[in-house]
PDB file of N, CA and C in Angstrom:
ATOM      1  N   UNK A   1      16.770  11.874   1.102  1.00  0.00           N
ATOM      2  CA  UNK A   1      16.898  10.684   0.290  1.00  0.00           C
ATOM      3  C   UNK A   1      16.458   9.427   1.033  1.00  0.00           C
ATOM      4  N   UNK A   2      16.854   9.573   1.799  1.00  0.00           N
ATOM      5  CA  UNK A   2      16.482   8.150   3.403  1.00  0.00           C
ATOM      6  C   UNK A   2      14.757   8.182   3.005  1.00  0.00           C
ATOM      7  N   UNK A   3      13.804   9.264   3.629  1.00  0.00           N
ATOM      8  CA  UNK A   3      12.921   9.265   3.237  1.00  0.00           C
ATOM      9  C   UNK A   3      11.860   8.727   2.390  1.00  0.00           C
ATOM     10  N   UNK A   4      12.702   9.157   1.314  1.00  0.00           N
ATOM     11  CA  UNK A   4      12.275   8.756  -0.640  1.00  0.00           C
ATOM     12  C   UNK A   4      12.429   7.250  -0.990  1.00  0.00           C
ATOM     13  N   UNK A   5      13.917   6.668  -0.012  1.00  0.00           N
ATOM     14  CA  UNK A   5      14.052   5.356  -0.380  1.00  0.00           C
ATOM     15  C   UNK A   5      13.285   4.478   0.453  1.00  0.00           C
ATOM     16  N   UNK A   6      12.578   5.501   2.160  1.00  0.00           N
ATOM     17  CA  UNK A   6      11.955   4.354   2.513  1.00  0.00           C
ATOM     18  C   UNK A   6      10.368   4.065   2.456  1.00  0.00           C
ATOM     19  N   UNK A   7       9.698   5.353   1.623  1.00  0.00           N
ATOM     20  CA  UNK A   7       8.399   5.312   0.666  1.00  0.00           C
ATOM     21  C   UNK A   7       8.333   4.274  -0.203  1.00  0.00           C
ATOM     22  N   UNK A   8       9.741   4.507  -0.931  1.00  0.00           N
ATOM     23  CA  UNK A   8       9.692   3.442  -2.507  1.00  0.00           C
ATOM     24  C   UNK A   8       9.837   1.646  -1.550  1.00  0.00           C
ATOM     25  N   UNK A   9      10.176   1.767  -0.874  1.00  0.00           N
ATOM     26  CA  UNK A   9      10.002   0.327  -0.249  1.00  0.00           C
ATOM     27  C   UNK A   9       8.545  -0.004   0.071  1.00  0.00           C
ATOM     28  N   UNK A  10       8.418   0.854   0.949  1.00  0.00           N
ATOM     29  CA  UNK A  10       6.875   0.592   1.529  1.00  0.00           C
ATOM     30  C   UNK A  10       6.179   0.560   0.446  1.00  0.00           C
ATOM     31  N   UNK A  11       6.174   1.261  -0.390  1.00  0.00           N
ATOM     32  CA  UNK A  11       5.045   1.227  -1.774  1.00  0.00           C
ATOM     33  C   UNK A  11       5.474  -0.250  -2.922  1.00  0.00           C
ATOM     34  N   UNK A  12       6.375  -0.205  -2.829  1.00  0.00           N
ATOM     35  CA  UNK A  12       6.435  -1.100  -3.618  1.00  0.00           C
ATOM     36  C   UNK A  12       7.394  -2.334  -3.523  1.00  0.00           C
ATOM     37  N   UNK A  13       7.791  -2.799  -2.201  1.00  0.00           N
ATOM     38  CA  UNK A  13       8.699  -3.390  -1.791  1.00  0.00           C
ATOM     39  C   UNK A  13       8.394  -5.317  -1.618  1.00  0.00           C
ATOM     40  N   UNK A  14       8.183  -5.579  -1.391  1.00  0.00           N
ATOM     41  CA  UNK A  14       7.796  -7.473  -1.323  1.00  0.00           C
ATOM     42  C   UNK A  14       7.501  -7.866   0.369  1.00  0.00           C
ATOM     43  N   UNK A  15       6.615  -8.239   0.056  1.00  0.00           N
ATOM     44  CA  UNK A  15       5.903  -8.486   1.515  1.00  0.00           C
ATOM     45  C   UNK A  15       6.652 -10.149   1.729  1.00  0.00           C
ATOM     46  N   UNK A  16       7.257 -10.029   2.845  1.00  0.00           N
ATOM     47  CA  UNK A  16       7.745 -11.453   3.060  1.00  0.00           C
ATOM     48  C   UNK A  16       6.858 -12.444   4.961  1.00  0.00           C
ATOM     49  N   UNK A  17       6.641 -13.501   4.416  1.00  0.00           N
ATOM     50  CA  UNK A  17       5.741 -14.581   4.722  1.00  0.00           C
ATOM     51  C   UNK A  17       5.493 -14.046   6.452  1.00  0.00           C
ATOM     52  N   UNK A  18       6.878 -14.034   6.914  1.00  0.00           N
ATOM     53  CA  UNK A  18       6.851 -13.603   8.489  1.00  0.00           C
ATOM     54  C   UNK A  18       6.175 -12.460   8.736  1.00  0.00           C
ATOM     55  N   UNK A  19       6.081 -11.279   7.583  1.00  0.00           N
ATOM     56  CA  UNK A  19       5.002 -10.154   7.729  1.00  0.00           C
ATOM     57  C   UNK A  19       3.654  -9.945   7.750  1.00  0.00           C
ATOM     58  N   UNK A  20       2.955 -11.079   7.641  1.00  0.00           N
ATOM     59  CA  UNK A  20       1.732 -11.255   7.452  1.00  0.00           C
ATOM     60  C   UNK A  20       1.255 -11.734   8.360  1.00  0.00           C
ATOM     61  N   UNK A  21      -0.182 -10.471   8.730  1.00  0.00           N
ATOM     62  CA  UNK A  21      -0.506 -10.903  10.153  1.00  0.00           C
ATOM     63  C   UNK A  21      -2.370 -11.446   9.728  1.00  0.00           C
ATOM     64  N   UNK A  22      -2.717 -11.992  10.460  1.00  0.00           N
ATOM     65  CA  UNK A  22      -4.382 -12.248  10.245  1.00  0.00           C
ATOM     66  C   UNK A  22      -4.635 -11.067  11.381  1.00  0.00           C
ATOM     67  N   UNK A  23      -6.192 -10.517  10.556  1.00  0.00           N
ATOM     68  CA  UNK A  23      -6.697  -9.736  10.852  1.00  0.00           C
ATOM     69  C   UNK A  23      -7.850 -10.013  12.338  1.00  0.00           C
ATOM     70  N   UNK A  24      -7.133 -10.377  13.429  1.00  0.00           N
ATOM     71  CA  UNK A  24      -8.075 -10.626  14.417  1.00  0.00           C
ATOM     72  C   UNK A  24      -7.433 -10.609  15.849  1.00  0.00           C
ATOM     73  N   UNK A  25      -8.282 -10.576  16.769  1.00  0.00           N
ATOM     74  CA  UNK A  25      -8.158 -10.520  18.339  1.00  0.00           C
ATOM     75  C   UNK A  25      -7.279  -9.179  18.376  1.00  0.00           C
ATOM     76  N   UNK A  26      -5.958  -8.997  18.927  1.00  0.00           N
ATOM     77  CA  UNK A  26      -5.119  -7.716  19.151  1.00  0.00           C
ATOM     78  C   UNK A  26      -4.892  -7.040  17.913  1.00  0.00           C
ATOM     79  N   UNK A  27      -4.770  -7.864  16.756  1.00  0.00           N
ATOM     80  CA  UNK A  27      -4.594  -7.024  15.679  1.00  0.00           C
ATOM     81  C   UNK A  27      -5.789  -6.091  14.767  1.00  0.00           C
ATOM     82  N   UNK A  28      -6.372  -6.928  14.762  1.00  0.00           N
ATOM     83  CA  UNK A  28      -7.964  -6.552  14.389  1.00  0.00           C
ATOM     84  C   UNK A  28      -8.310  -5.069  15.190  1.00  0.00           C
ATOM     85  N   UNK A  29      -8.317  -5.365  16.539  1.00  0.00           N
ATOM     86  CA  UNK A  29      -8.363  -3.659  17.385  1.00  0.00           C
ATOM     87  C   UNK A  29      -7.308  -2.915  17.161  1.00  0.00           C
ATOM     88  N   UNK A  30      -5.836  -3.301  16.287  1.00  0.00           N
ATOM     89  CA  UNK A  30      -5.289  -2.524  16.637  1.00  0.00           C
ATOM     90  C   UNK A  30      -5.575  -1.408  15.043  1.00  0.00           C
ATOM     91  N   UNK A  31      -6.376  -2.144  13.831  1.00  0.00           N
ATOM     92  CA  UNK A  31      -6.656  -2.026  12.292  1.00  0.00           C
ATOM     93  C   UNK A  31      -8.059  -0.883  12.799  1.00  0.00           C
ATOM     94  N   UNK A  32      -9.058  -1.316  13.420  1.00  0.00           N
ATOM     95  CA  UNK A  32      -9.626  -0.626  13.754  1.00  0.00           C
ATOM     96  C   UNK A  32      -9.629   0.810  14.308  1.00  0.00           C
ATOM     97  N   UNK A  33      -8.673   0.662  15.058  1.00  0.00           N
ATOM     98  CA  UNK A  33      -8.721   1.769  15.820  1.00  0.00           C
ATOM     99  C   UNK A  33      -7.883   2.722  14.920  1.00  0.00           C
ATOM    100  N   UNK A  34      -6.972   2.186  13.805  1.00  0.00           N
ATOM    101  CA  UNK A  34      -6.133   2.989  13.351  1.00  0.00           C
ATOM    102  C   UNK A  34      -6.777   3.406  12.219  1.00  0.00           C
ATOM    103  N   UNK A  35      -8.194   2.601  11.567  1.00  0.00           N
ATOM    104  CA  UNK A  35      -9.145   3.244  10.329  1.00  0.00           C
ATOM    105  C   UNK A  35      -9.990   3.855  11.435  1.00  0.00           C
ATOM    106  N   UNK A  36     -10.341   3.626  12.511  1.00  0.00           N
ATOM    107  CA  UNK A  36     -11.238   4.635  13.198  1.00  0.00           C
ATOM    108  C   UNK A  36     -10.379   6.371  13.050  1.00  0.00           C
ATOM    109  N   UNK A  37      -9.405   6.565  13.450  1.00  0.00           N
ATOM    110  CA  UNK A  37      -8.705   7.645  13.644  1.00  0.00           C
ATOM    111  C   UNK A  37      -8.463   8.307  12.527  1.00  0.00           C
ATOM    112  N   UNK A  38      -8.191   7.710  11.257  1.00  0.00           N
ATOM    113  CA  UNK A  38      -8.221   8.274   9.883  1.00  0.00           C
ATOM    114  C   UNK A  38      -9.274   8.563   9.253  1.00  0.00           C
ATOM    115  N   UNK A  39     -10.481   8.379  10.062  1.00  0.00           N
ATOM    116  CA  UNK A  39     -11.414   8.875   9.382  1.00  0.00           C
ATOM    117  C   UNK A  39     -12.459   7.667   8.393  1.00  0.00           C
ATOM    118  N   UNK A  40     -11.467   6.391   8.302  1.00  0.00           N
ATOM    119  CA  UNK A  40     -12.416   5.392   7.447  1.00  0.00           C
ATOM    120  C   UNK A  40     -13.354   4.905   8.120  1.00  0.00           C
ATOM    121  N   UNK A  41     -13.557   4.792   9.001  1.00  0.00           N
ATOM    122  CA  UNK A  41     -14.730   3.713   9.933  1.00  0.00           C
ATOM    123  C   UNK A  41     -15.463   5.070  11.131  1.00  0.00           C
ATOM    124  N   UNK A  42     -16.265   4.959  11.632  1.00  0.00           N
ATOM    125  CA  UNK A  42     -17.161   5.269  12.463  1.00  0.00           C
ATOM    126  C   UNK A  42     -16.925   4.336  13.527  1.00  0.00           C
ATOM    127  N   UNK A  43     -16.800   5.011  14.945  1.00  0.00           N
ATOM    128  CA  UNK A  43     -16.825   4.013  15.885  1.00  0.00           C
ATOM    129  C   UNK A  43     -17.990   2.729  16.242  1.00  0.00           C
ATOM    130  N   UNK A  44     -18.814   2.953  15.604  1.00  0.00           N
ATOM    131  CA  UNK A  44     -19.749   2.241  15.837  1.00  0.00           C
ATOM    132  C   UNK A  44     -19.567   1.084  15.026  1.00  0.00           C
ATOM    133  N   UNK A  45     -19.051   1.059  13.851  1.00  0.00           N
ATOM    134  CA  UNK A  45     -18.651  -0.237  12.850  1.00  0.00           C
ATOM    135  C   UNK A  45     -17.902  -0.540  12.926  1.00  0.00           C
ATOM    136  N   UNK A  46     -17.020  -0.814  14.208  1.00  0.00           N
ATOM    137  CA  UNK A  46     -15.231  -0.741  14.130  1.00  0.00           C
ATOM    138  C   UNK A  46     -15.259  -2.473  14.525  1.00  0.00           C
ATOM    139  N   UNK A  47     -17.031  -2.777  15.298  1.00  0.00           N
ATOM    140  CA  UNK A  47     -16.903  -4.099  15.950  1.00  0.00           C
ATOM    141  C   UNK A  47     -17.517  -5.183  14.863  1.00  0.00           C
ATOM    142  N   UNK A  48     -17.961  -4.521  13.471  1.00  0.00           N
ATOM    143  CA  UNK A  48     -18.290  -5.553  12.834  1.00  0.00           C
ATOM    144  C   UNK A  48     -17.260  -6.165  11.934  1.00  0.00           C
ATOM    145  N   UNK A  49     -16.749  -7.134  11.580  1.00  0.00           N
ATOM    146  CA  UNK A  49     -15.853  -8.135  11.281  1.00  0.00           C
ATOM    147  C   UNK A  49     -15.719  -7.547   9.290  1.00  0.00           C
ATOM    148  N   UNK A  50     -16.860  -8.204   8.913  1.00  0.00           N
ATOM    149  CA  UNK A  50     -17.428  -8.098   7.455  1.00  0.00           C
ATOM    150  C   UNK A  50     -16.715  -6.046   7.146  1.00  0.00           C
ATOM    151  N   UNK A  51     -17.497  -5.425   7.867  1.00  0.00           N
ATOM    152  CA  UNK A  51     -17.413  -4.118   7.765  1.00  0.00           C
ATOM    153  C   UNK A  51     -15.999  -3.709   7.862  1.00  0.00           C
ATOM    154  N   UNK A  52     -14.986  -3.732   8.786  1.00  0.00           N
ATOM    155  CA  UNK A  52     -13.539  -4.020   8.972  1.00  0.00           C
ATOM    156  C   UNK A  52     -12.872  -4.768   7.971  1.00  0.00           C
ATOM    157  N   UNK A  53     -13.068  -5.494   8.032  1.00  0.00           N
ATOM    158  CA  UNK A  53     -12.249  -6.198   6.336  1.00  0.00           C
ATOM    159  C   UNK A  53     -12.716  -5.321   5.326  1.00  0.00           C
ATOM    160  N   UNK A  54     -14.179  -4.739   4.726  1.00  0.00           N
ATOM    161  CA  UNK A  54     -14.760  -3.958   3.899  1.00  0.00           C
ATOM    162  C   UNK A  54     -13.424  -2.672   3.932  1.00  0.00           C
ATOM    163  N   UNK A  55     -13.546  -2.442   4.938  1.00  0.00           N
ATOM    164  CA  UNK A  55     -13.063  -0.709   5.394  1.00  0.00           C
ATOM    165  C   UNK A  55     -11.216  -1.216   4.973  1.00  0.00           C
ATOM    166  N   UNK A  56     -11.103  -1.740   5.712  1.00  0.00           N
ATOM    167  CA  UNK A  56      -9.258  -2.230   5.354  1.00  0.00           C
ATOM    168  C   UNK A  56      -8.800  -2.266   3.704  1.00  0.00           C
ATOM    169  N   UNK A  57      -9.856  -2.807   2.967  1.00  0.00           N
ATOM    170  CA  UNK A  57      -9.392  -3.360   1.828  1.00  0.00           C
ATOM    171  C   UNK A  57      -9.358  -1.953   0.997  1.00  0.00           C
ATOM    172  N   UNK A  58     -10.371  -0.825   1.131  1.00  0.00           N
ATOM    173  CA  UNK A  58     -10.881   0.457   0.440  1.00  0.00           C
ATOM    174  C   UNK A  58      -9.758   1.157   0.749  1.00  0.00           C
ATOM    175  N   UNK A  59      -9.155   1.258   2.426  1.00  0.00           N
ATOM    176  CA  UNK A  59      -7.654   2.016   3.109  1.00  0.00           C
ATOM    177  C   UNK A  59      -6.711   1.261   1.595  1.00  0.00           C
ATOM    178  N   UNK A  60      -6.577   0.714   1.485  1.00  0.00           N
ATOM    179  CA  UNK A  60      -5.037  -0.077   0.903  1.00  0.00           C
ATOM    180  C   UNK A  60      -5.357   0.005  -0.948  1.00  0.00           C
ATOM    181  N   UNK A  61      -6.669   0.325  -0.770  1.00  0.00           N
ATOM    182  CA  UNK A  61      -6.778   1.147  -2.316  1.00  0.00           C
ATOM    183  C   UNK A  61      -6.329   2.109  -2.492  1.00  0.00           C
ATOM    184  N   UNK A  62      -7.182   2.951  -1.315  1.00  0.00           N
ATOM    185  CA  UNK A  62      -7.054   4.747  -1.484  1.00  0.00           C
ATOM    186  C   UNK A  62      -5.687   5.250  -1.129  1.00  0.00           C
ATOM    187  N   UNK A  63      -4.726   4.084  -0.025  1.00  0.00           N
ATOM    188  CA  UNK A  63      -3.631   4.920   0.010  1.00  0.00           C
ATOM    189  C   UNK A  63      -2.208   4.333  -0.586  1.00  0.00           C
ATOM    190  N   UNK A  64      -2.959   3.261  -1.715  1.00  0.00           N
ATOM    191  CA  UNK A  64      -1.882   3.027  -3.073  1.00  0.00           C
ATOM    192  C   UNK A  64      -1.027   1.686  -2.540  1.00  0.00           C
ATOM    193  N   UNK A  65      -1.729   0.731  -1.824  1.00  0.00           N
ATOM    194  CA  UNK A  65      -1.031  -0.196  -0.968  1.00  0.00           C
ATOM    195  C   UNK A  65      -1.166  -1.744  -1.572  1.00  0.00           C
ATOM    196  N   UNK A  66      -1.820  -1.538  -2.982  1.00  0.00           N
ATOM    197  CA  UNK A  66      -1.937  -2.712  -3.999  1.00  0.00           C
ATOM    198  C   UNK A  66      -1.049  -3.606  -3.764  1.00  0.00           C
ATOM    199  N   UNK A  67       0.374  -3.459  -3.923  1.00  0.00           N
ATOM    200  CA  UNK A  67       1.096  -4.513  -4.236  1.00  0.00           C
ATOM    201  C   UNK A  67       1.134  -5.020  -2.881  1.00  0.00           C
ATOM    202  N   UNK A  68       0.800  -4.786  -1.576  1.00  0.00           N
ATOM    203  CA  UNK A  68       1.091  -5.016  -0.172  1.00  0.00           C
ATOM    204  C   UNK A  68      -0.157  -5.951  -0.371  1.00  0.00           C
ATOM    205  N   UNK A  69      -1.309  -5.708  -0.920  1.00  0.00           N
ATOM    206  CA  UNK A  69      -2.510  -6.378  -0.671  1.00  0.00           C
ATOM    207  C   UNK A  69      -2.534  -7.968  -0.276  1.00  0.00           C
ATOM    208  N   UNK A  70      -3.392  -8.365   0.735  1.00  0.00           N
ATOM    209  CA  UNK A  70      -3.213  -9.696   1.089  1.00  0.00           C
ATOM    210  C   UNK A  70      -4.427 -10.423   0.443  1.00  0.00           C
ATOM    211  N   UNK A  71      -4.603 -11.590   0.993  1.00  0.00           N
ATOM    212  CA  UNK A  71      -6.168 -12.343   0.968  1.00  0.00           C
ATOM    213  C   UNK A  71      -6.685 -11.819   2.176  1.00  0.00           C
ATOM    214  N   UNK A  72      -7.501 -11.931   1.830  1.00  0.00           N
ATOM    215  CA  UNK A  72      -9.308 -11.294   2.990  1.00  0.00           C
ATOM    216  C   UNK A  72      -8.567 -11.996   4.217  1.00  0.00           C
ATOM    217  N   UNK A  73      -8.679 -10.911   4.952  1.00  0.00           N
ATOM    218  CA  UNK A  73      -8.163 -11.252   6.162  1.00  0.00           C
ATOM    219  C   UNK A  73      -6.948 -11.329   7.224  1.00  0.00           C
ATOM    220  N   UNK A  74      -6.141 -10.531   6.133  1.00  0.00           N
ATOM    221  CA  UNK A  74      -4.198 -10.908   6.209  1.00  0.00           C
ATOM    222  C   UNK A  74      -4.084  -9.231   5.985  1.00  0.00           C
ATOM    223  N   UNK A  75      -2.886  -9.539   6.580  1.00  0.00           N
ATOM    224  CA  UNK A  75      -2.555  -7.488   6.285  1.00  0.00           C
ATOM    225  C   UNK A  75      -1.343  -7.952   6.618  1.00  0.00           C
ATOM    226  N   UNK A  76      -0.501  -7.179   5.641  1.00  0.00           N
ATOM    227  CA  UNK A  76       1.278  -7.091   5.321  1.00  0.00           C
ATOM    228  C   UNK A  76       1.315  -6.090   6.757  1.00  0.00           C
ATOM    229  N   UNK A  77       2.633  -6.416   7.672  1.00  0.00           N
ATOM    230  CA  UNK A  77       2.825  -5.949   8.727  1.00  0.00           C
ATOM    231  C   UNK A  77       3.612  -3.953   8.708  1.00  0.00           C
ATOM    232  N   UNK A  78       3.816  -3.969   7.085  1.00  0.00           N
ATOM    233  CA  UNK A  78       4.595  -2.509   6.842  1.00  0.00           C
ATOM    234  C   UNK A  78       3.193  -1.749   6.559  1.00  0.00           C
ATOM    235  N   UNK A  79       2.320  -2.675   6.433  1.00  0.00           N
ATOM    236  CA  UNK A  79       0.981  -1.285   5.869  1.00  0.00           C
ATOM    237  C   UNK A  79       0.263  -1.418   7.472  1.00  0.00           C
ATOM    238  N   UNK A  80       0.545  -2.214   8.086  1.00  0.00           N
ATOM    239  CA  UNK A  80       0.077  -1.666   9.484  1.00  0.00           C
ATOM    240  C   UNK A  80       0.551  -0.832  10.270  1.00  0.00           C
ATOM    241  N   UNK A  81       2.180  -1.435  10.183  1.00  0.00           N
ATOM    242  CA  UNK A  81       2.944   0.379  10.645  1.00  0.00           C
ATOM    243  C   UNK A  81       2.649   1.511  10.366  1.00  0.00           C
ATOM    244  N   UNK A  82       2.809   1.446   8.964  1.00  0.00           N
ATOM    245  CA  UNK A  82       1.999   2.554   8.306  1.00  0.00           C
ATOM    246  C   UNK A  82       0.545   3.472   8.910  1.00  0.00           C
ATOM    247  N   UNK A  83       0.299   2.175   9.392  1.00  0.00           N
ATOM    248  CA  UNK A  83      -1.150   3.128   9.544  1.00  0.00           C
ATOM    249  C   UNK A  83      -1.280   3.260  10.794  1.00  0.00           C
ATOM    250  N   UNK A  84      -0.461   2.701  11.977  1.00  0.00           N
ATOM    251  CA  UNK A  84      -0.068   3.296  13.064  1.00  0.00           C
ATOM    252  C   UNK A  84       0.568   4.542  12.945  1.00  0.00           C
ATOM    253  N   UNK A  85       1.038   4.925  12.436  1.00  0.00           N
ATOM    254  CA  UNK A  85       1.851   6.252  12.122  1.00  0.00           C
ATOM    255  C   UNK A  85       1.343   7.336  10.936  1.00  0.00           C
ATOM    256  N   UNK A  86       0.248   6.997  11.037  1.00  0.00           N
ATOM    257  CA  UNK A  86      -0.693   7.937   9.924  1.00  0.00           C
ATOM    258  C   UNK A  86      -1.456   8.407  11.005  1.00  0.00           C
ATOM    259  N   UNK A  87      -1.859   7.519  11.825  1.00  0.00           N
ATOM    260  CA  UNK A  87      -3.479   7.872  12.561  1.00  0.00           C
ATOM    261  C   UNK A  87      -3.246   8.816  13.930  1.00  0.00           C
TER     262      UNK A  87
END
């Protein structure tokens, strides 16, 4: 049940202001490396900016992360856990 209740958060829970990180310097490598490992990015595109935001936004489609969705450039800090712990 722990489990189930802490999916239904992550999926659909309210992203609050302090969770929102911009997508750059330590964080940016850390988005990269974690769509590199899942299979979304190719190491070779991991350093283009445009391509990384591209690749991030398609992750948070495909793995149902809509309501988490930020503006270009921002990533809710539970869908980054997330994807530390996917990859």
């Amino acid at each position: 049940m722990v489990r189930i209740r802490d999916l239904h958060t992550l999926y659909l829970g309210e992203t609050i202001a302090e969770g929102v990180l911009a997508v750059e310097g330590d964080v940016g490598k850390e988005v990269a490396d974690a769509l590199r490992r899942s299979g979304y990015i190719s190491k070779q595109g991991a350093s283009d900016a445009v391509l990384l935001l591209d690749t991030l936004s398609a992750y948070i489609r495909t793995e149902n992360f809509e309501d988490r969705e930020q503006q270009r450039g921002y990533l809710d800090l539970a869908v980054l856990d997330c994807m530390k712990g996917q990859a």
